[in-house]
N, C-alpha and C. Protein backbone atom coordinates (compact mmCIF):
# COMPACT_ATOMS: atom_id res chain seq x y z
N UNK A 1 -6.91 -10.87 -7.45
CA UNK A 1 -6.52 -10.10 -6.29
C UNK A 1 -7.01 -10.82 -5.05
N UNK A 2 -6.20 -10.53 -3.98
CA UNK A 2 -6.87 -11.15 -2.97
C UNK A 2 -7.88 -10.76 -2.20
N UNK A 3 -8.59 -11.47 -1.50
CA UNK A 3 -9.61 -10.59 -0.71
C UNK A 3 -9.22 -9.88 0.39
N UNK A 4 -9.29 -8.68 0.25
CA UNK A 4 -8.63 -7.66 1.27
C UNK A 4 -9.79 -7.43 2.70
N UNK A 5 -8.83 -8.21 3.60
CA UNK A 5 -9.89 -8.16 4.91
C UNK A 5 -8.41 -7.53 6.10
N UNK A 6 -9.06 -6.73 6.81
CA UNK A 6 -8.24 -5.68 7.71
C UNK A 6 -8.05 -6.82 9.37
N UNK A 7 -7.35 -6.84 9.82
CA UNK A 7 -7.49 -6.95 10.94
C UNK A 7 -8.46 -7.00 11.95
N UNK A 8 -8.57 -7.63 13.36
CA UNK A 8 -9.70 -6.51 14.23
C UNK A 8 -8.94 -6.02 14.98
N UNK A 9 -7.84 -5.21 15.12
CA UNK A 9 -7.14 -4.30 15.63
C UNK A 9 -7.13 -3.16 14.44
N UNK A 10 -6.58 -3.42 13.88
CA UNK A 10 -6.84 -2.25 12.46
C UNK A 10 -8.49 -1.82 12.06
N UNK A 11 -9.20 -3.33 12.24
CA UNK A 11 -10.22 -2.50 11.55
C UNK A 11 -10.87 -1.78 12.50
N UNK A 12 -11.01 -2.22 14.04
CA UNK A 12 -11.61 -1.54 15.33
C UNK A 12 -11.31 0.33 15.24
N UNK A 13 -9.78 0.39 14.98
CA UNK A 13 -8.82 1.32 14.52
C UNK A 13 -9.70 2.51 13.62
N UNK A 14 -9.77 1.74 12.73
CA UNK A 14 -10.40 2.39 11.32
C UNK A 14 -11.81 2.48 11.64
N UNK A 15 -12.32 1.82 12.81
CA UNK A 15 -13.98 2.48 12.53
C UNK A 15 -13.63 3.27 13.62
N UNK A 16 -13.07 3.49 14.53
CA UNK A 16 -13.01 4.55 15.58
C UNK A 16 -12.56 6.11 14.48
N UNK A 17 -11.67 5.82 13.96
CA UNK A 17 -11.11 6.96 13.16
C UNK A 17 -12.73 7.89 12.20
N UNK A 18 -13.40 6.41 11.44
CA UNK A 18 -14.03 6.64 10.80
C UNK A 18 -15.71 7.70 11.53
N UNK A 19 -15.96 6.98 12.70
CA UNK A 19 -16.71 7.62 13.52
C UNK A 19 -16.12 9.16 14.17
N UNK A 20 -14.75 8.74 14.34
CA UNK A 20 -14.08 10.68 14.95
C UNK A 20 -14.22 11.30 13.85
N UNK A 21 -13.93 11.25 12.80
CA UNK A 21 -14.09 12.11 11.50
C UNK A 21 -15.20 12.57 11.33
N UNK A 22 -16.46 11.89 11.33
CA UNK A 22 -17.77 12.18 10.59
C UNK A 22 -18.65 12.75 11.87
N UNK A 23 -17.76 12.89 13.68
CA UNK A 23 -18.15 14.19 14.41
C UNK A 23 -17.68 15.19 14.02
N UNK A 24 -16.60 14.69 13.82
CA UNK A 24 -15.71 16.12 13.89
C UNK A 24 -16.17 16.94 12.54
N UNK A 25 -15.84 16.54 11.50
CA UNK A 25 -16.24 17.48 10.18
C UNK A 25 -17.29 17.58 10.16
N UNK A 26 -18.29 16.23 10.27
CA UNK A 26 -19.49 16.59 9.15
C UNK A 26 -20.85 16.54 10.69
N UNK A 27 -20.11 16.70 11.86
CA UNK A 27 -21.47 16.73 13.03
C UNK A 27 -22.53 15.43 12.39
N UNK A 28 -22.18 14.14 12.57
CA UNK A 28 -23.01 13.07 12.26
C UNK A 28 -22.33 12.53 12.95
N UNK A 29 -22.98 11.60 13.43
CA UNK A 29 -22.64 10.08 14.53
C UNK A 29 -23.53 8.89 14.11
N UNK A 30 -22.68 7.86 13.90
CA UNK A 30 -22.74 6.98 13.64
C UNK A 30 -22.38 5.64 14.67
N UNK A 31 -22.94 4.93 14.51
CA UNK A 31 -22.46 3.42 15.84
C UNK A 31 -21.81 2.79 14.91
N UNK A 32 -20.68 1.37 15.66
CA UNK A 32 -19.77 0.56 15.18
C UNK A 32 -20.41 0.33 13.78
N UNK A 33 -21.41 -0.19 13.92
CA UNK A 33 -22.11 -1.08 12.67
C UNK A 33 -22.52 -0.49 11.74
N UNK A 34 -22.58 1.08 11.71
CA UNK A 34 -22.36 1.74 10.33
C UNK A 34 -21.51 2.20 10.25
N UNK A 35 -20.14 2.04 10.90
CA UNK A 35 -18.55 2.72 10.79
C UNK A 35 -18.65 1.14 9.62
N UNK A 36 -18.70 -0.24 10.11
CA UNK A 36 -18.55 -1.32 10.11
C UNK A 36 -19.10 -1.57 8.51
N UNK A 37 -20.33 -0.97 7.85
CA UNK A 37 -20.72 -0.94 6.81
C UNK A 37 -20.23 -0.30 5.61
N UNK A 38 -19.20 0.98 6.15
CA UNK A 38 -18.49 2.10 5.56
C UNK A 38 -17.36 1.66 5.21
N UNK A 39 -16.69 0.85 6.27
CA UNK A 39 -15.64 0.11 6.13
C UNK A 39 -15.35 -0.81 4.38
N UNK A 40 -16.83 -1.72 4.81
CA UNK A 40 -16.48 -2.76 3.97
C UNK A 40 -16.74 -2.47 2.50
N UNK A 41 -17.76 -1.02 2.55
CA UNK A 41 -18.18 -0.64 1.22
C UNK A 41 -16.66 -0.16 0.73
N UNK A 42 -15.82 0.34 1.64
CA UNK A 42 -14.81 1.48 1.02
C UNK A 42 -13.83 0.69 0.44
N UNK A 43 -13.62 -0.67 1.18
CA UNK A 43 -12.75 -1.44 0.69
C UNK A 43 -12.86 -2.57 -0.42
N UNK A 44 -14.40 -2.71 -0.78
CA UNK A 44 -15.12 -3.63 -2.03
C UNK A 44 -14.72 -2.35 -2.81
N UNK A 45 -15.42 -1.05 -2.42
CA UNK A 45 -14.98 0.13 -3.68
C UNK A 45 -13.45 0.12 -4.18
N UNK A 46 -12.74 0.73 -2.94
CA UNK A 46 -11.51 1.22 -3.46
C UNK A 46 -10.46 0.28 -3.24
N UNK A 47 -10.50 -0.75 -2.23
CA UNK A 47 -9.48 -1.57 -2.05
C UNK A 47 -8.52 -1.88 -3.10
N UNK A 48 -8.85 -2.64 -4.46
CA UNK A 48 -8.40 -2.82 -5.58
C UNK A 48 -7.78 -1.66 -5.83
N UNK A 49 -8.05 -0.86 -6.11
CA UNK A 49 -7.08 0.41 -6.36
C UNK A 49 -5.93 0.93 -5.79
N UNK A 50 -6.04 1.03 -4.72
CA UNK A 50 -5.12 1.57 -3.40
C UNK A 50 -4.14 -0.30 -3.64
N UNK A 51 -4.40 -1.18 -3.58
CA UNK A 51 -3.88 -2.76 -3.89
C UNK A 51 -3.04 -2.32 -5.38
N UNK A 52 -3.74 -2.10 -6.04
CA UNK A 52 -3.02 -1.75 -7.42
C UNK A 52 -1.68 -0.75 -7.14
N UNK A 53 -2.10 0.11 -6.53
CA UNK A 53 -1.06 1.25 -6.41
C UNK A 53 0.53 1.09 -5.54
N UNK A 54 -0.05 0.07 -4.99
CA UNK A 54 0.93 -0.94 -3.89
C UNK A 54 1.64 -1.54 -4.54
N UNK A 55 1.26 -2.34 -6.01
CA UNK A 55 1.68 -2.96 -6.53
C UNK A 55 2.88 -2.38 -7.70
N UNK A 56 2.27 -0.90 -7.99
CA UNK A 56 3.28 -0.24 -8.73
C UNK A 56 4.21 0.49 -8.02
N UNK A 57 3.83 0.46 -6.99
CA UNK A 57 4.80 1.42 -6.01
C UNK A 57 5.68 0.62 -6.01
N UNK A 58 5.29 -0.71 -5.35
CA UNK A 58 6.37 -1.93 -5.38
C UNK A 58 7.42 -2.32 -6.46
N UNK A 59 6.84 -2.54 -7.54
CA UNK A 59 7.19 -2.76 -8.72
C UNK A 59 8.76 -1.00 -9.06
N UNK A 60 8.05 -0.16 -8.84
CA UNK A 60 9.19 1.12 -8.89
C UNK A 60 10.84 0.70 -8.69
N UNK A 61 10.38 0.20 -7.04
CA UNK A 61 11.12 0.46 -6.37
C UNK A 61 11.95 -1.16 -6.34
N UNK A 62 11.40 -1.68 -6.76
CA UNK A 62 12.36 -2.87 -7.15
C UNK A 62 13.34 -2.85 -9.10
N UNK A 63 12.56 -1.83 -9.54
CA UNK A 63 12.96 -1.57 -10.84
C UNK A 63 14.46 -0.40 -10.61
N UNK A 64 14.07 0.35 -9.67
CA UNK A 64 15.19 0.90 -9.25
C UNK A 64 16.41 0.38 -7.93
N UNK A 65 15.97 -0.85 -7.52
CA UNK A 65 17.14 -1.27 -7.27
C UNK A 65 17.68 -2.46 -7.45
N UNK A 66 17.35 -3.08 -8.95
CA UNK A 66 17.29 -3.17 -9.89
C UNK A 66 18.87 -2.24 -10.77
N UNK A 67 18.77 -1.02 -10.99
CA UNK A 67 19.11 -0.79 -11.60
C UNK A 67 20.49 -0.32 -10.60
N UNK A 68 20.41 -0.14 -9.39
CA UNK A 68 21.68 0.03 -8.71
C UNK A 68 22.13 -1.11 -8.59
N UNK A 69 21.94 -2.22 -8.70
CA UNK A 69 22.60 -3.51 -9.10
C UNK A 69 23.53 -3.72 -10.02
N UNK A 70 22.46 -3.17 -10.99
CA UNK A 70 23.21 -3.57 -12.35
C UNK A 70 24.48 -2.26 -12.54
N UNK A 71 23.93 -1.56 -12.23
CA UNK A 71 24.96 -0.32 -11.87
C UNK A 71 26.43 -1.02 -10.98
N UNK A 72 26.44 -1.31 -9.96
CA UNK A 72 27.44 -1.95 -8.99
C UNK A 72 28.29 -3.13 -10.04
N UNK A 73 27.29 -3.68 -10.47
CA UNK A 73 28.12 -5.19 -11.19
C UNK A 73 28.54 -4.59 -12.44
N UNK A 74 28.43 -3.71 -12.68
CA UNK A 74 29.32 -3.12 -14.40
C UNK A 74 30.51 -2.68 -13.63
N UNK A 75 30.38 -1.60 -12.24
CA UNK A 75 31.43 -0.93 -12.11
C UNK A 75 32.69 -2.32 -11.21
N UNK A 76 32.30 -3.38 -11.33
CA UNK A 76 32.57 -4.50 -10.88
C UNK A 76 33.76 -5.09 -11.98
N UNK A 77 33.09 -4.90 -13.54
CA UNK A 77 33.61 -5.87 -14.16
C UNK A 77 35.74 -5.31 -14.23
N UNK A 78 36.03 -6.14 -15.10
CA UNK A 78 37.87 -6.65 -15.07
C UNK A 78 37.94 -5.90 -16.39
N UNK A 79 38.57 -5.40 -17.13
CA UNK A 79 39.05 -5.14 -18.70
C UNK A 79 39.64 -6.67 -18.98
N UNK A 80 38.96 -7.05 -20.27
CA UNK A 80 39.55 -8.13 -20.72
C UNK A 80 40.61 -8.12 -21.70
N UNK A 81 41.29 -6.99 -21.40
CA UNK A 81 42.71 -6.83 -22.76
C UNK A 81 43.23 -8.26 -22.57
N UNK A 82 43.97 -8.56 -23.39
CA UNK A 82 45.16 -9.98 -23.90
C UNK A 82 46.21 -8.82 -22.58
N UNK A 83 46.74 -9.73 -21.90
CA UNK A 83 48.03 -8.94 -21.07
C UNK A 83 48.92 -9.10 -22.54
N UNK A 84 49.68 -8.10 -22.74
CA UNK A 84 50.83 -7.63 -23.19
C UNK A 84 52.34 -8.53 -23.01
C-alpha cells in the first residue's frame, strides 16, 4: 500500500475540523500539534482500511460497468444464420 500522506491544504483542513469537533462535543482544546498527532495516528490506524474500502468500492463499480459492456456488445451481435 502506499504511504498515505494528506496534503497541507487538506491536512491544515482536517486539523481545523479535528480541533472544531473536540470543542464542540467533547469541551477539550487542543493546539495544531496535537490535532497534528491525531492526524497521523488516525491515518497509520485506519488509513489502510478506509484505502482498502476505496479499493472495493472501485473494484464494484468497474465490475458493473463491466457488465453494461458486455451487456451492449451481446445486444450488438448479427444472427449468423446461412442466408437462405
Amino acid at each position: 500500500m502506499p504511504n498515505l500522506k494528506l496534503d497541507k491544504d487538506t491536512r491544515a483542513r482536517v486539523n481545523q475540523q479535528i480541533r472544531q469537533y473536540l470543542s464542540d462535543e467533547l469541551d477539550t482544546d487542543i493546539g495544531n500539534m496535537e490535532a497534528d498527532f491525531l492526524i497521523d495516528f488516525l491515518t497509520s490506524s485506519l488509513g489502510a482500511s478506509f484505502y482498502n474500502l476505496g479499493l472495493k468500492d472501485t473494484q464494484a463499480l468497474i465490475t458493473r460497468k463491466m457488465d453494461d459492456i458486455n451487456d451492449e456488445l451481446y445486444g450488438m451481435e448479427q444472427p449468423d444464420d446461412p442466408v437462405r
